[in-house]
Protein backbone atom coordinates (compact mmCIF):
# COMPACT_ATOMS: atom_id res chain seq x y z
CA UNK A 1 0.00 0.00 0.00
CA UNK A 2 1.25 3.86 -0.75
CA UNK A 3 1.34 6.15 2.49
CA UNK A 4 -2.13 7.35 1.70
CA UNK A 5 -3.57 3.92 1.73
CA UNK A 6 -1.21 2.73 4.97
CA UNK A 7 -2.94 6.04 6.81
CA UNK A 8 -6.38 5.14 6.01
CA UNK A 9 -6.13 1.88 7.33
CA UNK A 10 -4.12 2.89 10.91
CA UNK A 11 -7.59 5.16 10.82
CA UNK A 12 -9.57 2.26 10.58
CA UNK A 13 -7.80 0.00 12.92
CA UNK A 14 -7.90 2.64 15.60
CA UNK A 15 -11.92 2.78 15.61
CA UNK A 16 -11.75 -0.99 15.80
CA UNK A 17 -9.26 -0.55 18.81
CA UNK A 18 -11.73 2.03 19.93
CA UNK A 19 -14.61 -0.05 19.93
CA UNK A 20 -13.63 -2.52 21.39
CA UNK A 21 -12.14 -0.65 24.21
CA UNK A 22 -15.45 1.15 24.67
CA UNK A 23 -17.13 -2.55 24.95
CA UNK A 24 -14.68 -3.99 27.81
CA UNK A 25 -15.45 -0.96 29.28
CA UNK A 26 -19.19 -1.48 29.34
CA UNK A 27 -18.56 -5.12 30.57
CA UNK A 28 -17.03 -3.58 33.94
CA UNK A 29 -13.16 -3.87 32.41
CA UNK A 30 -10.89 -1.34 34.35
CA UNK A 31 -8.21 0.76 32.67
CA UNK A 32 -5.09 1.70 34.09
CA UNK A 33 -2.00 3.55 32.59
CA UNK A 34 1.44 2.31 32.96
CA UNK A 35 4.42 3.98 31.32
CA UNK A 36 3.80 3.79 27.41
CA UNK A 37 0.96 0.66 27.84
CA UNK A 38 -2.36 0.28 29.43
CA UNK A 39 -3.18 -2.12 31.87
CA UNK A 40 -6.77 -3.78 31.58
CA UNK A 41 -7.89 -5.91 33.95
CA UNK A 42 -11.75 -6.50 35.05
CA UNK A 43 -12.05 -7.41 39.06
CA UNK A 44 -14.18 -10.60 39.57
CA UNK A 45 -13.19 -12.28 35.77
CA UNK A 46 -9.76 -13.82 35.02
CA UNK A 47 -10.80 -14.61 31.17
CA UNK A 48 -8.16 -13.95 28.48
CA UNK A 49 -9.88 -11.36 26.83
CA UNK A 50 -10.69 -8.83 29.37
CA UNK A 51 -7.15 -9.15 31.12
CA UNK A 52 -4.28 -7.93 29.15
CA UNK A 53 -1.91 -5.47 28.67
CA UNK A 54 -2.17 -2.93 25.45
CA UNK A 55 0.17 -0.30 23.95
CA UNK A 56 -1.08 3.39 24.21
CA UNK A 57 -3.16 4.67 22.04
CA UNK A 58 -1.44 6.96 19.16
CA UNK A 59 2.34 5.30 20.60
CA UNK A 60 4.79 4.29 17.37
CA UNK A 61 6.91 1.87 19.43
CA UNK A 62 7.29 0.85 22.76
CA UNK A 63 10.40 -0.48 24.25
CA UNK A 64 10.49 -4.15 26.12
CA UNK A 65 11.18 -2.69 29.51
CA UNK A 66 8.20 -0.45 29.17
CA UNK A 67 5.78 -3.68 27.88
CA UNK A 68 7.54 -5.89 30.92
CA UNK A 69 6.09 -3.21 33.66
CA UNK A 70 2.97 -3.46 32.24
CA UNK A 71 2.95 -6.96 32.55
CA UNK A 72 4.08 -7.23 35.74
CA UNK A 73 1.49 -4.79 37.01
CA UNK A 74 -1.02 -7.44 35.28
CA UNK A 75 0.48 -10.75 37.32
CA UNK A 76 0.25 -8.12 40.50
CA UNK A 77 -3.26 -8.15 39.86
CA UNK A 78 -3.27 -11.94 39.85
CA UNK A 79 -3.91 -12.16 35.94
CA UNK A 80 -1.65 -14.11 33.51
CA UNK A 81 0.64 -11.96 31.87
CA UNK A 82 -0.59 -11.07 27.88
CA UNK A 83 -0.68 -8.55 25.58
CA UNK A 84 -2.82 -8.06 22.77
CA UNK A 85 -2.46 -5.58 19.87
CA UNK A 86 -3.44 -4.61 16.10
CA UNK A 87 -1.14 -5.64 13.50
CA UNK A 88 -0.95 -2.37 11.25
CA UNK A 89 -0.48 -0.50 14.18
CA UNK A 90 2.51 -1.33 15.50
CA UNK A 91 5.27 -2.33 12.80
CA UNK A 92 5.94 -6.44 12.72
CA UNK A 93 9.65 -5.40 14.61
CA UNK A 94 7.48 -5.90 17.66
CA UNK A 95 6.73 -9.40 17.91
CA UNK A 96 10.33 -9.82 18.01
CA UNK A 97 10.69 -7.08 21.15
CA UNK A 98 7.90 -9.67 22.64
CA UNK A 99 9.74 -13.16 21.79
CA UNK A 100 12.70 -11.20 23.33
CA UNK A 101 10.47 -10.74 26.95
CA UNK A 102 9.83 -14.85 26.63
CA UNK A 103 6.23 -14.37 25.30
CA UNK A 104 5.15 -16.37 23.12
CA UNK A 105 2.10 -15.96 20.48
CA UNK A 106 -1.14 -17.08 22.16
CA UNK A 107 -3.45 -16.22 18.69
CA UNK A 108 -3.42 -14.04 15.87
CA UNK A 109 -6.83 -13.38 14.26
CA UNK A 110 -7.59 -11.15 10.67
CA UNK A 111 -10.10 -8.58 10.67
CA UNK A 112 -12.01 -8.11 8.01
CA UNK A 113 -13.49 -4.74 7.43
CA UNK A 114 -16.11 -2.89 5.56
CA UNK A 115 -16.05 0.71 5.16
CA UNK A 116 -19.02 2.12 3.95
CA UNK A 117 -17.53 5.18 2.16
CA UNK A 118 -14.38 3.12 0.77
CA UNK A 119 -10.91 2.70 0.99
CA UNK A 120 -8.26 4.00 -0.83
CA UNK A 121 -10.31 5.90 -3.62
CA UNK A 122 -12.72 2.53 -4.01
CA UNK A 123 -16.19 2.83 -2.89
CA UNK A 124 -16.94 0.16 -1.24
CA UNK A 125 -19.26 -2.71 -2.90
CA UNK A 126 -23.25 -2.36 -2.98
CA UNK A 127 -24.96 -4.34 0.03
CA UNK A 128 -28.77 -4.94 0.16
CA UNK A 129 -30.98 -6.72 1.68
CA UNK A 130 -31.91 -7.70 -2.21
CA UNK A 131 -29.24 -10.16 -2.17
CA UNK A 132 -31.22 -12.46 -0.09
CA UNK A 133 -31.93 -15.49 -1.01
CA UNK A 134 -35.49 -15.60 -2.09
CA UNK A 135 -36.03 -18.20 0.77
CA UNK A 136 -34.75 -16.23 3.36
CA UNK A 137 -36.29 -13.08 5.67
CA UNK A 138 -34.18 -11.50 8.64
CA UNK A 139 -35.92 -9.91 11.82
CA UNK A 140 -34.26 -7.24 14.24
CA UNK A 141 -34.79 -8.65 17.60
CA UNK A 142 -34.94 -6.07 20.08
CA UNK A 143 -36.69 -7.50 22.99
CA UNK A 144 -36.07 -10.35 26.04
CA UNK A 145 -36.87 -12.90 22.87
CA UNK A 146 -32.87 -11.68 21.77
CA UNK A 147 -31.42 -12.41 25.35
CA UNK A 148 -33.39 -16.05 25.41
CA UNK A 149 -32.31 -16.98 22.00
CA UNK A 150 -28.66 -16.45 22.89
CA UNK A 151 -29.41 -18.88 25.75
CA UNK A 152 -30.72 -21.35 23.49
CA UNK A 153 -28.26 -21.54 21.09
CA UNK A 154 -25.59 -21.82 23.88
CA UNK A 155 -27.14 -25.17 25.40
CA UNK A 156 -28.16 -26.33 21.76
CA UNK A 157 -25.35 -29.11 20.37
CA UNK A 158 -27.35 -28.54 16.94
CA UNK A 159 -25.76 -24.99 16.42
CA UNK A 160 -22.10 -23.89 15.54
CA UNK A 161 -20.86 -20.95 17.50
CA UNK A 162 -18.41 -18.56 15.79
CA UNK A 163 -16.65 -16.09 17.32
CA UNK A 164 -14.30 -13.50 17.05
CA UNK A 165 -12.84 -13.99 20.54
CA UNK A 166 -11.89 -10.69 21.87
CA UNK A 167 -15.18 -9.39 22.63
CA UNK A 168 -16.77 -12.20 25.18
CA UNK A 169 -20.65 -12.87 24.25
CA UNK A 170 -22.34 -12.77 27.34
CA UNK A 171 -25.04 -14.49 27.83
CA UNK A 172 -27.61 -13.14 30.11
CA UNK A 173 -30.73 -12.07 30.29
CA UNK A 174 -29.96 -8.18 30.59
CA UNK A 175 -31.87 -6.01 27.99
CA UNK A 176 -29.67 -2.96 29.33
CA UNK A 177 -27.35 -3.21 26.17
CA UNK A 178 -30.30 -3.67 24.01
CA UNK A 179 -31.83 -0.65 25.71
CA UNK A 180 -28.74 1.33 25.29
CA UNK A 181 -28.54 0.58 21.60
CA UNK A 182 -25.42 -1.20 21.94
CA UNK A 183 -26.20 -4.18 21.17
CA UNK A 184 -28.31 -5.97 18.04
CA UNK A 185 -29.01 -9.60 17.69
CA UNK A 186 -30.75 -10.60 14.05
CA UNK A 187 -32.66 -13.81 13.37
CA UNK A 188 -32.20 -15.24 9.94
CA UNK A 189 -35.48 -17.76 8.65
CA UNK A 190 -35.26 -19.98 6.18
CA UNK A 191 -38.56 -21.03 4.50
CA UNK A 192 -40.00 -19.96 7.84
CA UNK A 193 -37.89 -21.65 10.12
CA UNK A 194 -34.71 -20.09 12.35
CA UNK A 195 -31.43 -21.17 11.46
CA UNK A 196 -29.61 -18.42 12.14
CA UNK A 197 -28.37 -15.73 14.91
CA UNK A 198 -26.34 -12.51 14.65
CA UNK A 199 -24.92 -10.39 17.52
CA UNK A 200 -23.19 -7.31 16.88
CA UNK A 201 -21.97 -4.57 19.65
CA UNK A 202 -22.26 -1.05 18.59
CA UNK A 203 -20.18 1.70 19.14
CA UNK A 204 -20.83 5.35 17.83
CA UNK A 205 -20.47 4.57 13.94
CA UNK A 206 -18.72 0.78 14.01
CA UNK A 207 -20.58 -2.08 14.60
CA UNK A 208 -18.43 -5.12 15.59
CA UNK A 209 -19.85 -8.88 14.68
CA UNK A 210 -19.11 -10.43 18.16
CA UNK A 211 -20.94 -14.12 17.10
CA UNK A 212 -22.78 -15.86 14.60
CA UNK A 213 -24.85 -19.23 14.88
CA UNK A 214 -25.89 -21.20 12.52
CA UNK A 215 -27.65 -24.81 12.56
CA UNK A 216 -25.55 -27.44 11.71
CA UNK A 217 -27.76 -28.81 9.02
CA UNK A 218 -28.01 -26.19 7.84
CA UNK A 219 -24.41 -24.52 7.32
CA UNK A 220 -23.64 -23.63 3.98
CA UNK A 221 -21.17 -21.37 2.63
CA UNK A 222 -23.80 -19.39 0.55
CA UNK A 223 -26.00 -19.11 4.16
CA UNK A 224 -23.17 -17.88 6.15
CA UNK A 225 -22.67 -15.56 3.15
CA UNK A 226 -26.19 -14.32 4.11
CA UNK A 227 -25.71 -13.77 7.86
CA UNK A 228 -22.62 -11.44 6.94
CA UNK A 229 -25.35 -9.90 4.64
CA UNK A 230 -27.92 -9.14 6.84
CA UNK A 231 -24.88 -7.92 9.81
CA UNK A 232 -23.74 -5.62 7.42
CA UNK A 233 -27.15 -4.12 6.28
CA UNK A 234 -28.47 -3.66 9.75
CA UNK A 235 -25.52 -2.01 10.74
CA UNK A 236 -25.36 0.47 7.85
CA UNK A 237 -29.34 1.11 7.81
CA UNK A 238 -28.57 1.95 11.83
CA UNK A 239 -26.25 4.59 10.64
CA UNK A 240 -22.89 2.79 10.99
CA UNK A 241 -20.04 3.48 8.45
CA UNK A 242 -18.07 0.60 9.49
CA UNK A 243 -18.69 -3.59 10.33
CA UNK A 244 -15.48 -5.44 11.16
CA UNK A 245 -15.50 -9.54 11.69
CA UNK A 246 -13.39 -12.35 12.07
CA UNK A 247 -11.55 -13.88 9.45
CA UNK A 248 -10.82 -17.23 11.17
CA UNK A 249 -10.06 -19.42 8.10
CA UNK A 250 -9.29 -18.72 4.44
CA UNK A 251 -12.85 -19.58 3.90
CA UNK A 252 -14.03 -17.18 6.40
CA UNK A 253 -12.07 -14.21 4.77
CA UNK A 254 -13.20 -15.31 0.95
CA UNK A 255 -16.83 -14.94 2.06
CA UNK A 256 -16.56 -11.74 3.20
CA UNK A 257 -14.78 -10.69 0.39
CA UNK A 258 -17.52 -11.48 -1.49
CA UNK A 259 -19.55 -9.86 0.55
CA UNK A 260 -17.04 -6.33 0.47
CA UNK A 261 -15.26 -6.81 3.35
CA UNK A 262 -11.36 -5.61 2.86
CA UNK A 263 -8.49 -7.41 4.88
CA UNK A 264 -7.32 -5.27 6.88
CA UNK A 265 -4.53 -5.49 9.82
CA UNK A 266 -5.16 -8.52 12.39
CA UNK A 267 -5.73 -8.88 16.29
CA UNK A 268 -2.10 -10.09 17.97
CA UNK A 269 -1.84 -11.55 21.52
CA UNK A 270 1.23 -12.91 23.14
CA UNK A 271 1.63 -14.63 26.38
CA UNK A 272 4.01 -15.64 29.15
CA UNK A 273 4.57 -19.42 28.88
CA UNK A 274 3.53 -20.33 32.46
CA UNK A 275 -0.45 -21.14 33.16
CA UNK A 276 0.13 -20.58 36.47
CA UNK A 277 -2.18 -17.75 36.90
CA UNK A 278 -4.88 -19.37 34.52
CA UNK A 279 -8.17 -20.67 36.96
CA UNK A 280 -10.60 -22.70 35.91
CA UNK A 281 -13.04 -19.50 35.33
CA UNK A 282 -10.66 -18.35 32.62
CA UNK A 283 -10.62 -21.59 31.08
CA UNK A 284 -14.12 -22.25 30.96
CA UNK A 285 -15.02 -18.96 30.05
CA UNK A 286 -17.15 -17.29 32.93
CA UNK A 287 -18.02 -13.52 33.79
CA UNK A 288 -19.66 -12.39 36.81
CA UNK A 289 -21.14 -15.74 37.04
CA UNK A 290 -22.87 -15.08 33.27
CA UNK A 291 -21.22 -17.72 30.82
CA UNK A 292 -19.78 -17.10 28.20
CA UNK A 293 -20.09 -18.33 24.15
CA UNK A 294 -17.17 -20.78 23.22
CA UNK A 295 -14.05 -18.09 22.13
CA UNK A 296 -11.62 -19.55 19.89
């Protein structure tokens, strides 16, 4: 990419880094500055994602003694030392600065973004609702019926869970998040019948695709395809300019592709070696006694 292009997309990364500190935030996540890095920890969970350290926001480069306090303030706090960043923000020199503090990489996901206004002097690709499948009608849930779907799926072996992992899916049954407009779960028929779920988190102008569900039966490439549809529809008719999502596999990433979503930079977390600190709660994903959706 020129220098125009590599600026747009450090933009863009830093409203996904944005939302999702906004949304640990909302799910009770303390922030705490340290030197150059920022310390988040949340104070009754131990799970991965909402204990970690992170560099500042709008830092170049941060040095391994400054990423070392940080994650010793983290183990103070009785969490296992990690840090988690956006590739395209910080220049791939720092993985090695990591290696060089004995972390090693815990996961490394792609994002895949689409920007309703375009990138790079390309407007973005046309999405509709008209590209349904004839077969196929979406509904907005926006009530308690949301919240007890959610609980459903969870218990249901006949559904496949995917999620993006770094914001947790909590399921619960409070509408406060619906309430609050950050939050929007849609239901995806099929010749009348559900066989599909969509949650996204909102913040300002990006919507974020926490989790998608789909029946086992009934996964298809083409109906996944669909549910990345309908996500990115709701979110722009909500007056959202942005929808990022997971690009777990190569066949993850070629569907939304197809859909317009750009790759663009990836989630990067690094971890001591000891499991020392880990607890059971972490590893079996719990929050404040809510569980939690499978995170990969």
């Amino acid at each position: 990419m020129d220098k125009a292009a590599i600026k747009e997309a450090r933009q863009i990364l830093r409203r996904v880094q944005d939302h999702l500190y906004q949304s640990h935030s909302n799910l009770g996540v303390q922030q705490e500055s340290v030197g150059l890095v920022d310390v988040f920890h949340h104070p009754e969970s131990t799970l991965a994602s909402l204990n970690y350290v992170a560099p500042r926001r709008k830092t170049a480069w941060i040095s391994g003694d400054m990423v070392q306090q940080g994650l010793d303030h983290l183990q103070g706090l009785q969490r296992t030392p990690r840090i988690q960043y956006i590739e395209g923000l910080f220049p791939p020199l720092f993985a090695r600065t990591l290696r060089d503090l004995n972390l090693v990489p815990e996961w490394e996901l792609p994002l895949m973004i689409y920007v309703k206004d375009g990138f790079n002097g390309h407007p973005a690709p046309s999405v509709t609702l008209d590209q349904l499948p004839l077969d196929v009608n979406i509904e907005i849930v926006n009530d308690q019926r949301g919240i007890e779907l959610w609980w459903y799926v969870w218990r249901n072996a006949y559904y496949d869970v995917l999620t993006l992992g770094v914001e947790p899916v909590v399921v619960g049954r409070d509408m406060a998040a619906l309430e609050m407009g950050r939050q929007m779960d849609i239901l995806l028929y099929r010749a009348g019948f559900p066989v599909g779920v969509v949650r996204m988190s909102i913040h300002e102008q990006t919507a974020h695709v926490v989790a998608l569900a789909l029946m086992k039966e009934a996964r298809t490439p083409e109906l996944l395809r669909t549910l990345y549809i309908a996500a990115a529809c709701t979110a722009l008719e909500r007056g959202c300019t942005m929808v990022y999502a997971p690009g777990m596999t190569e066949t993850d990433r070629r569907i939304c592709r197809e859909v317009g979503f750009l790759d663009i930079g990836s989630m990067v977390c690094f971890r001591a070696q000891s499991e020392t600190n880990d607890t059971l709660e972490e590893k079996h994903g719990y929050i404040m006694g809510q569980p939690i959706l499978a995170l990969r």
